[in-house]
PDB file of N, CA and C in Angstrom:
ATOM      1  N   UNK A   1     143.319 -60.272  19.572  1.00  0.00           N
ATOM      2  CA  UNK A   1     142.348 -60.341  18.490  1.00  0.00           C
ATOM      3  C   UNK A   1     142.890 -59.545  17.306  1.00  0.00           C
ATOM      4  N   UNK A   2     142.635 -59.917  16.016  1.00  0.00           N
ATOM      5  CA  UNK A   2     143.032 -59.533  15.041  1.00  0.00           C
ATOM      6  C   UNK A   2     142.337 -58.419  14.775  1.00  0.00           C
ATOM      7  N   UNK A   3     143.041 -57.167  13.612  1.00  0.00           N
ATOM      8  CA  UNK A   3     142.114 -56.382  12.799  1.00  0.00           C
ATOM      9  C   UNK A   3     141.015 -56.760  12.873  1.00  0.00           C
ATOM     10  N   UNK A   4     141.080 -57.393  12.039  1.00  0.00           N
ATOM     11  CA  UNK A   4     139.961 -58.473  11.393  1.00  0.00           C
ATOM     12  C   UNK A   4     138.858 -58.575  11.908  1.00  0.00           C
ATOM     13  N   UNK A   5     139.278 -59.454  12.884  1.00  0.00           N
ATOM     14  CA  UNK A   5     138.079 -60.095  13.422  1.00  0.00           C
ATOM     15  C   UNK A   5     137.056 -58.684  14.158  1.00  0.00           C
ATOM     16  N   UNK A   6     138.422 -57.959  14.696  1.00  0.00           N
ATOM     17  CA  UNK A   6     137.234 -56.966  15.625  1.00  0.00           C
ATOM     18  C   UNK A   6     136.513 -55.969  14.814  1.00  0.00           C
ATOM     19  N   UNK A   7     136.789 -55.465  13.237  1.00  0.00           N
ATOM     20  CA  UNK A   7     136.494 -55.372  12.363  1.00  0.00           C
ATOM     21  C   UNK A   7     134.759 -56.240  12.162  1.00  0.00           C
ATOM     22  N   UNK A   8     134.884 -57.014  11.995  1.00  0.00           N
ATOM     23  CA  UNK A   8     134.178 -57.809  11.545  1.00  0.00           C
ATOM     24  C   UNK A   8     133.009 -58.031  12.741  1.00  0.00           C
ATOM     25  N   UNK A   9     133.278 -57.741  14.299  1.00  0.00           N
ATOM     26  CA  UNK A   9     132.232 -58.080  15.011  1.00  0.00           C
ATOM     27  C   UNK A   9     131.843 -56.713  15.405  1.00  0.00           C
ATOM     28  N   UNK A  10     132.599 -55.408  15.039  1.00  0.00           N
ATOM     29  CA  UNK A  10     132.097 -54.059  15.068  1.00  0.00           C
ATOM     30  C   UNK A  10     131.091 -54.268  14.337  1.00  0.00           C
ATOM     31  N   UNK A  11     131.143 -54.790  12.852  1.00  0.00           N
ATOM     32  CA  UNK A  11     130.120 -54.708  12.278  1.00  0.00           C
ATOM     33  C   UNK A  11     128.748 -55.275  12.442  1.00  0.00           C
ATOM     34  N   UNK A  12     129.203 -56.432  13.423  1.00  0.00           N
ATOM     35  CA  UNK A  12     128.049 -57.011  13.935  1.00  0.00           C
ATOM     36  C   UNK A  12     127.211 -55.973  14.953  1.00  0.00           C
ATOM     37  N   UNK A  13     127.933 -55.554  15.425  1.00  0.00           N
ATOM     38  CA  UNK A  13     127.180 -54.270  16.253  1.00  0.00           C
ATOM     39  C   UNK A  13     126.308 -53.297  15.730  1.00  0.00           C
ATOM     40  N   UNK A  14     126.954 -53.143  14.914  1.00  0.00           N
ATOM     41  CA  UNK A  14     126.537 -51.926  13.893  1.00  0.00           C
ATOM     42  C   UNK A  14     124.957 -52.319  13.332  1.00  0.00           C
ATOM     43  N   UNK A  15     125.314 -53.620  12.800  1.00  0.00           N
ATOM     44  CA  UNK A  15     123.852 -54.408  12.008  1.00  0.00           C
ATOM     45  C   UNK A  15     122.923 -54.389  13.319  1.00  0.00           C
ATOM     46  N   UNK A  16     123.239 -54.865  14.587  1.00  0.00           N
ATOM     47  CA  UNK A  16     122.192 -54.570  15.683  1.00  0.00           C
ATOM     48  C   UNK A  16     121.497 -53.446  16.005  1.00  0.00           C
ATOM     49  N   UNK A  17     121.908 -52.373  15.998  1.00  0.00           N
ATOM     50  CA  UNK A  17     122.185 -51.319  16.189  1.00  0.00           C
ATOM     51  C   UNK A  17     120.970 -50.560  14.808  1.00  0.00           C
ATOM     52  N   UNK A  18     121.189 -51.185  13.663  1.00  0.00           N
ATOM     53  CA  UNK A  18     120.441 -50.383  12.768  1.00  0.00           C
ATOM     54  C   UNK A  18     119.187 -51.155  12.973  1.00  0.00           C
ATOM     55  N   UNK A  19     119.267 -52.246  12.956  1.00  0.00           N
ATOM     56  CA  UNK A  19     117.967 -53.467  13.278  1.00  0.00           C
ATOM     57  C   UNK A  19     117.154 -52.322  14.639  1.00  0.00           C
ATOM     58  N   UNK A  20     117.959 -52.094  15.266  1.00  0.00           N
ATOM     59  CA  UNK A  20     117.237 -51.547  16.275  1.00  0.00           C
ATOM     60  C   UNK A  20     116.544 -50.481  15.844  1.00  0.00           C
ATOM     61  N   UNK A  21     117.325 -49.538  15.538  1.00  0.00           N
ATOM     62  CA  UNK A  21     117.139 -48.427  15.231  1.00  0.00           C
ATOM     63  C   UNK A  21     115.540 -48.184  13.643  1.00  0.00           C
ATOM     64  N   UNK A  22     115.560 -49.550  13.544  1.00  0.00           N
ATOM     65  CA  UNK A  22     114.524 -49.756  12.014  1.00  0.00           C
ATOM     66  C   UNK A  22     115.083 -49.239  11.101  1.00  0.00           C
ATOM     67  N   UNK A  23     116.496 -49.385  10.939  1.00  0.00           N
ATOM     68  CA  UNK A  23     116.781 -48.782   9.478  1.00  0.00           C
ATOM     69  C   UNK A  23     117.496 -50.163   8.596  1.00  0.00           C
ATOM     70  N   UNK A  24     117.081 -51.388   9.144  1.00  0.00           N
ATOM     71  CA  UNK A  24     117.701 -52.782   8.999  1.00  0.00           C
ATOM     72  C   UNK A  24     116.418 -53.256   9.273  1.00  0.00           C
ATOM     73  N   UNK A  25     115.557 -54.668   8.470  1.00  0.00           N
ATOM     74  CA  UNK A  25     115.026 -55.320   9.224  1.00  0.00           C
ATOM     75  C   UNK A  25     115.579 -56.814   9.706  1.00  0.00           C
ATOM     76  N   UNK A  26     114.494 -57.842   9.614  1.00  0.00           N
ATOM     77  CA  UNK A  26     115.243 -58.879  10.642  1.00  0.00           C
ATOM     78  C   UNK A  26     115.568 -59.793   9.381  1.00  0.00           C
ATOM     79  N   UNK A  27     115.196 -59.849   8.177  1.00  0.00           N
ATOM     80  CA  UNK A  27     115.679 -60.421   6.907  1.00  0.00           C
ATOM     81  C   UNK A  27     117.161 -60.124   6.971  1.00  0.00           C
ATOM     82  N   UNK A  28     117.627 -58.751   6.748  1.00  0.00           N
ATOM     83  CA  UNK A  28     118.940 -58.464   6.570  1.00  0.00           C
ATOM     84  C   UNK A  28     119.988 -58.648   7.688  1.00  0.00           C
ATOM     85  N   UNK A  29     118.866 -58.334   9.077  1.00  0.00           N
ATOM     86  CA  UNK A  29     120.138 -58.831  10.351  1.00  0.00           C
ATOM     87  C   UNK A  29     120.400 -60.119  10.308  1.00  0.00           C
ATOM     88  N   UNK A  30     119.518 -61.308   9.972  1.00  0.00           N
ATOM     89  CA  UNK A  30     120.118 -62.520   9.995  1.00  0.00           C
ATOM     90  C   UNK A  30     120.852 -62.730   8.741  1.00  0.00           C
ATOM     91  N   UNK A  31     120.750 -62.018   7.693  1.00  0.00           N
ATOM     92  CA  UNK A  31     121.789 -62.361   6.484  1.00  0.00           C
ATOM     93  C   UNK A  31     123.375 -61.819   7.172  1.00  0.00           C
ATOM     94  N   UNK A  32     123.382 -60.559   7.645  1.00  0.00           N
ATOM     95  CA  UNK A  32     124.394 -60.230   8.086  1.00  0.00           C
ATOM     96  C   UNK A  32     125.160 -60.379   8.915  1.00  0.00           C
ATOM     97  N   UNK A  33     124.379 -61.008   9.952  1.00  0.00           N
ATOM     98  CA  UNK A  33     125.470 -61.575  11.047  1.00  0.00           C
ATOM     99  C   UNK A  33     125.833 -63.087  10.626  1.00  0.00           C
ATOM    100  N   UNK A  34     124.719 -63.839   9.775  1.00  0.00           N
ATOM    101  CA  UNK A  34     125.331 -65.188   9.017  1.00  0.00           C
ATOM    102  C   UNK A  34     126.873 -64.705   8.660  1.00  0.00           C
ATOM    103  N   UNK A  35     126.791 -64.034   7.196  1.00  0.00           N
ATOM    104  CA  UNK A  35     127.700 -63.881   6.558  1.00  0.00           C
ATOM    105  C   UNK A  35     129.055 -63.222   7.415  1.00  0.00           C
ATOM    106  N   UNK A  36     128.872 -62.587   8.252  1.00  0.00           N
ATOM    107  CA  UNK A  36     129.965 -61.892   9.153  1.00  0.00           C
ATOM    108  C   UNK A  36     130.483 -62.935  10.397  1.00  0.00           C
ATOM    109  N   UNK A  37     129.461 -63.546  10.679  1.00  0.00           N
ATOM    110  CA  UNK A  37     129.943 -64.918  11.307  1.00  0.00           C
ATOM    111  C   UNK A  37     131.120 -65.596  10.865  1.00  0.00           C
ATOM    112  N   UNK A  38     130.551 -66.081   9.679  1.00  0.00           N
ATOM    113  CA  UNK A  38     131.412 -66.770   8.756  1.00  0.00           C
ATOM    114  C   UNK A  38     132.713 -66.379   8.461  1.00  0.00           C
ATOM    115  N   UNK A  39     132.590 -64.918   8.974  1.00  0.00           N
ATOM    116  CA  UNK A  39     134.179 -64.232   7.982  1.00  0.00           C
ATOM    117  C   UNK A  39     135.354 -64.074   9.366  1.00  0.00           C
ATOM    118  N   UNK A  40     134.842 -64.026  10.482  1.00  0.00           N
ATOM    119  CA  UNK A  40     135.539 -64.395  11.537  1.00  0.00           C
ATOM    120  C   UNK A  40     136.414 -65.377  11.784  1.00  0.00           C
ATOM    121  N   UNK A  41     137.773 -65.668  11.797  1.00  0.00           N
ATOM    122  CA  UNK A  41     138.850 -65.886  11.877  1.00  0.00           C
ATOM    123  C   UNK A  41     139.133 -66.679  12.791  1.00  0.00           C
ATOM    124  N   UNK A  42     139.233 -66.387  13.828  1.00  0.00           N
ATOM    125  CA  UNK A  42     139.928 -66.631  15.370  1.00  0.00           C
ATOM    126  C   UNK A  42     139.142 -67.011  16.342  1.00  0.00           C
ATOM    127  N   UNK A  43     137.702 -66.969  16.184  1.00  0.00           N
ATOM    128  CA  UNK A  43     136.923 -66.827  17.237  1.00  0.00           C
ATOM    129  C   UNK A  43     136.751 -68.698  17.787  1.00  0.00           C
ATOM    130  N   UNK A  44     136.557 -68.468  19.376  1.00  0.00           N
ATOM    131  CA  UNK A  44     136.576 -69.662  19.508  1.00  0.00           C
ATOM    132  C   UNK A  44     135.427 -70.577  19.468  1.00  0.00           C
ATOM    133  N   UNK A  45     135.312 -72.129  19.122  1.00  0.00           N
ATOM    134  CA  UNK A  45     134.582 -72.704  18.496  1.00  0.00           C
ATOM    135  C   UNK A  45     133.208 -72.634  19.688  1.00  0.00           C
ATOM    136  N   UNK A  46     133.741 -72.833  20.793  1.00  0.00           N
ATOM    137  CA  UNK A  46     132.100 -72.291  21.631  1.00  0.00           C
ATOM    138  C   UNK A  46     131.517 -71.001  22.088  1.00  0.00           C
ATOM    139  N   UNK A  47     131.904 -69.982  21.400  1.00  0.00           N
ATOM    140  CA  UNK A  47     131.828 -68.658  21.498  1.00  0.00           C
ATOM    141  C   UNK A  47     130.818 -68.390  19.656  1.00  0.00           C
ATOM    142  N   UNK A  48     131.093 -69.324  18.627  1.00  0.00           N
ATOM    143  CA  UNK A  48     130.519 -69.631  17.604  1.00  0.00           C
ATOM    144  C   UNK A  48     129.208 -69.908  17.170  1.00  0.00           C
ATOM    145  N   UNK A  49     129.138 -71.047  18.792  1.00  0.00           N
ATOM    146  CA  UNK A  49     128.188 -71.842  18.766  1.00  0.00           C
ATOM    147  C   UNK A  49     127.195 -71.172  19.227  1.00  0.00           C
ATOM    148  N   UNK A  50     127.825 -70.543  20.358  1.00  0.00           N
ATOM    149  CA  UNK A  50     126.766 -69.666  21.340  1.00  0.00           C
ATOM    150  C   UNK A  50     125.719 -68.769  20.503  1.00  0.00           C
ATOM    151  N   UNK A  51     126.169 -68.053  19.415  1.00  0.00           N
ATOM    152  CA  UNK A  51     126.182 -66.968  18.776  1.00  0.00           C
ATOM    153  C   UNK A  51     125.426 -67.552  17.759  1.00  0.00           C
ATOM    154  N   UNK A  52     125.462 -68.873  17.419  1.00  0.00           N
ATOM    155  CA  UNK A  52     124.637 -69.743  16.322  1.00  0.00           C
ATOM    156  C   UNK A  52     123.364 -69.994  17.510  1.00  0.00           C
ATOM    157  N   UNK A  53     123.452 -70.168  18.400  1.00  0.00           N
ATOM    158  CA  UNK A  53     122.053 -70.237  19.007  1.00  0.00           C
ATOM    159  C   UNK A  53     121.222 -69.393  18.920  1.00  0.00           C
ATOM    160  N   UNK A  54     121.931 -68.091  19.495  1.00  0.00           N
ATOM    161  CA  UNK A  54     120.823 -66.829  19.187  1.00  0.00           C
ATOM    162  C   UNK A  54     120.477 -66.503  18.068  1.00  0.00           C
ATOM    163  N   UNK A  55     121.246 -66.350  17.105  1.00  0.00           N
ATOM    164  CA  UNK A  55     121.014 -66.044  15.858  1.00  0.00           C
ATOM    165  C   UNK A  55     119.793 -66.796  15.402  1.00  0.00           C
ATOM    166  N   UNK A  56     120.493 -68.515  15.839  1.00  0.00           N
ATOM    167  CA  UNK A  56     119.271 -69.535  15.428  1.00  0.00           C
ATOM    168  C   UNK A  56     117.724 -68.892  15.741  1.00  0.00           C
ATOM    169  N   UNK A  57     117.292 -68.565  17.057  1.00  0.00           N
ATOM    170  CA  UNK A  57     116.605 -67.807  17.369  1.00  0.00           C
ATOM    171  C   UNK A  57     115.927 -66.883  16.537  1.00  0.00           C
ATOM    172  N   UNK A  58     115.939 -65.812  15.969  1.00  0.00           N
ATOM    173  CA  UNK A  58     116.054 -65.054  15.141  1.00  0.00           C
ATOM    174  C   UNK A  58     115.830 -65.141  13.775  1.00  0.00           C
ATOM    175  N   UNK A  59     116.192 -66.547  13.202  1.00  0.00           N
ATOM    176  CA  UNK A  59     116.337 -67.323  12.369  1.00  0.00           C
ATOM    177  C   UNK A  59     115.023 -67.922  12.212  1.00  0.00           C
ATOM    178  N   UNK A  60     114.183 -68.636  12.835  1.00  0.00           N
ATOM    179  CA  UNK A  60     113.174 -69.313  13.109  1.00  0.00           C
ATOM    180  C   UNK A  60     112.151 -68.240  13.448  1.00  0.00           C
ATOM    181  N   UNK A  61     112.312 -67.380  14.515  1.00  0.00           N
ATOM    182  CA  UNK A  61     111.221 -66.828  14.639  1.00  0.00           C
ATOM    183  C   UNK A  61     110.553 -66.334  13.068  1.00  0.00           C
ATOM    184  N   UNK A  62     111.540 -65.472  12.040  1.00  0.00           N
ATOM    185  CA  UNK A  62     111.304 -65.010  10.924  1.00  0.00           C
ATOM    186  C   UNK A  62     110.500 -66.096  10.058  1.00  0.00           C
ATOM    187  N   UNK A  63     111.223 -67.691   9.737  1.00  0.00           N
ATOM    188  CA  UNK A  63     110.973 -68.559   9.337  1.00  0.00           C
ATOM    189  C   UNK A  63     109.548 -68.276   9.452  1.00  0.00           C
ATOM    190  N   UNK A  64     108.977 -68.729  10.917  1.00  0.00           N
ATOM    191  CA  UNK A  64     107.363 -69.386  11.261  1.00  0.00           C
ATOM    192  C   UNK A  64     106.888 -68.250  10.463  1.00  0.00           C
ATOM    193  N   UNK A  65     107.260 -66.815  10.890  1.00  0.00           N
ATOM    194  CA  UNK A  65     106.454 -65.737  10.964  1.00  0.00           C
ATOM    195  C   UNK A  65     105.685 -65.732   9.575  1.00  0.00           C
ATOM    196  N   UNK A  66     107.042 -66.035   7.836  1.00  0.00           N
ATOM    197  CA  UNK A  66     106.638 -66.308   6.891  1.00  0.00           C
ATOM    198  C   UNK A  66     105.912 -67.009   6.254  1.00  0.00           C
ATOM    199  N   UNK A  67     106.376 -68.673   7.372  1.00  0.00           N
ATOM    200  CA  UNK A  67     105.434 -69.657   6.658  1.00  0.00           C
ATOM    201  C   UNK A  67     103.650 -69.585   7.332  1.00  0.00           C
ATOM    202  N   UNK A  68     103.470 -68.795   8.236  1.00  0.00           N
ATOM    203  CA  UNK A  68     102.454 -68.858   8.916  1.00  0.00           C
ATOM    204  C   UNK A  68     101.621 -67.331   8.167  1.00  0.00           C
ATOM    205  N   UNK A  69     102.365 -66.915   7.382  1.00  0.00           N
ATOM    206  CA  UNK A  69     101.868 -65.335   7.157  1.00  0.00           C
ATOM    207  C   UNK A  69     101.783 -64.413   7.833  1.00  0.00           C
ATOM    208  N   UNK A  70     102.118 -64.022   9.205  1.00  0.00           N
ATOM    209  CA  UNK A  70     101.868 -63.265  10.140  1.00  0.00           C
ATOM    210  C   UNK A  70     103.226 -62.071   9.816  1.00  0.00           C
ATOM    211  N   UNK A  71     102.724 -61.659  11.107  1.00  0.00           N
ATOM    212  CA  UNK A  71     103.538 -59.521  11.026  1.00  0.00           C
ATOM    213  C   UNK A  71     104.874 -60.256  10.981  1.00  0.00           C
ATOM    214  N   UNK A  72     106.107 -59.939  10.738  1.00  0.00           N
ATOM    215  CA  UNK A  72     107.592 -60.544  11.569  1.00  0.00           C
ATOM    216  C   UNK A  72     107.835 -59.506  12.546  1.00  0.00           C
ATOM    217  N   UNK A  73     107.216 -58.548  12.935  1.00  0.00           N
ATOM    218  CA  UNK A  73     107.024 -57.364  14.052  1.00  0.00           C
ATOM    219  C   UNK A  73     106.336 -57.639  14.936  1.00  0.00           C
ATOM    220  N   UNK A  74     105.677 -58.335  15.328  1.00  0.00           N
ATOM    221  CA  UNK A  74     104.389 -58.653  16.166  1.00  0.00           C
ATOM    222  C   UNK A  74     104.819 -58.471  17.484  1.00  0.00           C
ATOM    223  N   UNK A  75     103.833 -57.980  18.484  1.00  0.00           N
ATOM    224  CA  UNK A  75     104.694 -58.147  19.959  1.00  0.00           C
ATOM    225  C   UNK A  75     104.812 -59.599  20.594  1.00  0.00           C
ATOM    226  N   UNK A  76     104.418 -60.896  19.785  1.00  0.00           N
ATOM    227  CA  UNK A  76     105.061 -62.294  19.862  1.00  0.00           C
ATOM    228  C   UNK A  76     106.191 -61.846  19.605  1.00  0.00           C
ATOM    229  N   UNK A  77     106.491 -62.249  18.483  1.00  0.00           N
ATOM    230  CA  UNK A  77     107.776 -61.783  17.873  1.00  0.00           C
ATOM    231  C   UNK A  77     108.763 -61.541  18.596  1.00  0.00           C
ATOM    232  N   UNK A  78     108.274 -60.180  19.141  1.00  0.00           N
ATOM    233  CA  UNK A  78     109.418 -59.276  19.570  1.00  0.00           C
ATOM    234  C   UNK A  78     109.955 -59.902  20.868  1.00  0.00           C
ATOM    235  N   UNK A  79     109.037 -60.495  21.591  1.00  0.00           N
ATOM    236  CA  UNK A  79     109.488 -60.705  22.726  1.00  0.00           C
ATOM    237  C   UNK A  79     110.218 -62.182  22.984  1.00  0.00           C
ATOM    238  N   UNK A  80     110.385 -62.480  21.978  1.00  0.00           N
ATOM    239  CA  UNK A  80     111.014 -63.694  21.745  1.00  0.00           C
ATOM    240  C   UNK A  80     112.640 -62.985  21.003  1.00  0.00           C
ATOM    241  N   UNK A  81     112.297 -62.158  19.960  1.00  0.00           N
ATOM    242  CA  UNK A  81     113.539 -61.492  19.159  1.00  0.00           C
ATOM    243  C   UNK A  81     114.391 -60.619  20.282  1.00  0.00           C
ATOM    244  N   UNK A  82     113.473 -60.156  21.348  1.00  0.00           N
ATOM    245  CA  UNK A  82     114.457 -59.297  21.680  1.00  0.00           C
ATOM    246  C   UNK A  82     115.768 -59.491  23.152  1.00  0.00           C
ATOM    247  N   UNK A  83     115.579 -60.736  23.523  1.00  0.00           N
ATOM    248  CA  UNK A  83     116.669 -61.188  24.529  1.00  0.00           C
ATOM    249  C   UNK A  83     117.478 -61.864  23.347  1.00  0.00           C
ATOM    250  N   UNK A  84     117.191 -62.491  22.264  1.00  0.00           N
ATOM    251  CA  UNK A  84     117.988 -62.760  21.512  1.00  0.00           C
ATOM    252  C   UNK A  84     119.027 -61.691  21.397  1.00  0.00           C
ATOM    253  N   UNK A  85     118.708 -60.566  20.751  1.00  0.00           N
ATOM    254  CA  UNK A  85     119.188 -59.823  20.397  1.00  0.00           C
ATOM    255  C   UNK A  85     120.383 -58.943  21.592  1.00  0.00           C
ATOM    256  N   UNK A  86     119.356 -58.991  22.959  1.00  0.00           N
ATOM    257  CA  UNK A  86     120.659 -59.037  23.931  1.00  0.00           C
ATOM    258  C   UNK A  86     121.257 -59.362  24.275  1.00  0.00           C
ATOM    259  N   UNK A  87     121.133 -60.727  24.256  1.00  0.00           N
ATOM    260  CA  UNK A  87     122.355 -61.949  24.267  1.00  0.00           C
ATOM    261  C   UNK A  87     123.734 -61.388  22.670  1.00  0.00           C
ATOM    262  N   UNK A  88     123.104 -61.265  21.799  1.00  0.00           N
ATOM    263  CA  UNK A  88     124.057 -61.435  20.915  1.00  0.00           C
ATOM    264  C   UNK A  88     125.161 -60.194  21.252  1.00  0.00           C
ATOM    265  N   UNK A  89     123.895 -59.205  21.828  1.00  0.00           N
ATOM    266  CA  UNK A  89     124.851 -57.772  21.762  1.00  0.00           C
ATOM    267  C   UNK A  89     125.842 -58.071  22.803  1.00  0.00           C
ATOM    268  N   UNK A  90     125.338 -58.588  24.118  1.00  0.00           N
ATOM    269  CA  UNK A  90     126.662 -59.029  25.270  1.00  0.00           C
ATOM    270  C   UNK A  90     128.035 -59.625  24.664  1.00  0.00           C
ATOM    271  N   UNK A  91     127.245 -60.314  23.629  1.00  0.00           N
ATOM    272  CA  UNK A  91     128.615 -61.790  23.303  1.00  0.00           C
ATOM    273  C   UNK A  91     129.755 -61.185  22.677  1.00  0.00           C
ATOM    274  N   UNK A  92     129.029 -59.908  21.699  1.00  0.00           N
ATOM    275  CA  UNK A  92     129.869 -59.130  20.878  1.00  0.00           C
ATOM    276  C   UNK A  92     130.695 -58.411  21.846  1.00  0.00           C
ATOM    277  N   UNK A  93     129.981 -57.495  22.376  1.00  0.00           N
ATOM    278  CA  UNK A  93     130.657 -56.661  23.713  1.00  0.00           C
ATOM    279  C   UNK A  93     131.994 -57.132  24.359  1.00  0.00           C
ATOM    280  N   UNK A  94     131.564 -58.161  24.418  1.00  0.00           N
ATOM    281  CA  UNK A  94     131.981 -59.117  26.017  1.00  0.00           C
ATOM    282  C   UNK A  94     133.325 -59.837  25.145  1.00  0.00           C
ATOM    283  N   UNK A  95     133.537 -60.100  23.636  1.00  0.00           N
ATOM    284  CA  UNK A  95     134.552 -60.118  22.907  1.00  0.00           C
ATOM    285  C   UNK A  95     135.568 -59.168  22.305  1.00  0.00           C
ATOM    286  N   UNK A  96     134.904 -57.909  22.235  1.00  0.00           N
ATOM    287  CA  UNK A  96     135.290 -57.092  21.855  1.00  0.00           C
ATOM    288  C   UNK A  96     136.507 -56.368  23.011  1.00  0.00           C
ATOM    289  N   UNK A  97     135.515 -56.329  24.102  1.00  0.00           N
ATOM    290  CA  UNK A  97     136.207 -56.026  25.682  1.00  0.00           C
ATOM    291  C   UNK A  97     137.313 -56.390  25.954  1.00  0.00           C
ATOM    292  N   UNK A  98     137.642 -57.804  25.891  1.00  0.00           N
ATOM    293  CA  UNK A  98     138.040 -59.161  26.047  1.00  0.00           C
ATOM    294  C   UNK A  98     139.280 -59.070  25.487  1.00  0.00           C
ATOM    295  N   UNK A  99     138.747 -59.065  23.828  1.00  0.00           N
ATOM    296  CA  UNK A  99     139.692 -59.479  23.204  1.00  0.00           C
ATOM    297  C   UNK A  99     139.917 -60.933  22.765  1.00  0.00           C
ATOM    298  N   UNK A 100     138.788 -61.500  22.994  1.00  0.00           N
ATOM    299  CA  UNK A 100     139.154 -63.308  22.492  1.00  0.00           C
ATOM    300  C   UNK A 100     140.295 -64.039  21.617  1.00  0.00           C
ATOM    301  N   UNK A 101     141.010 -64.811  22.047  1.00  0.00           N
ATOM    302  CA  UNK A 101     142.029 -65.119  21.243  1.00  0.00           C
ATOM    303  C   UNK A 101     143.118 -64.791  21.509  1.00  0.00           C
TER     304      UNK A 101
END
């Protein structure tokens, strides 16, 4: 794995990590792992996809939450956001570990 890339999925950690922590909310974690997605290099195309699912996840829940007016915190919400969110953290992990590529 390149600089780069592991660069780039540290940071994905990092954005989880503050999301968690509430110093990120879920507006900026899905902007950021979009955009950091995107900047990834090497990664392989079903390791991409995977990672577009959860995200997708994450993605939608926020969506309804807006168009419906409701909390984007809610313990709905959360319990839908938050295996997402462990899935993504494994995938990162589990690449990082790894070394993909």
């Amino acid at each position: 794995m390149s600089r780069y890339d592991r660069r780039h999925l540290e940071s994905m950690r990092s954005q989880l990590e503050a999301y968690r922590a509430r110093r990120l909310d879920l507006s900026g974690l899905i902007s950021s792992l979009e955009s950091l997605l995107g900047l990834l290099e090497a990664m392989p195309e079903a390791w991409r996809d995977a990672f577009r699912e959860q995200w997708g996840v994450l993605e939608e829940v926020y969506s309804v939450a807006i168009v419906r007016e409701e909390p984007i915190e809610s313990t709905e919400n959360s319990a839908l956001i938050a295996p997402a969110l462990e899935q993504l953290r494994a995938m990162i992990d589990d690449a990082l570990r790894t070394g993909f590529v």
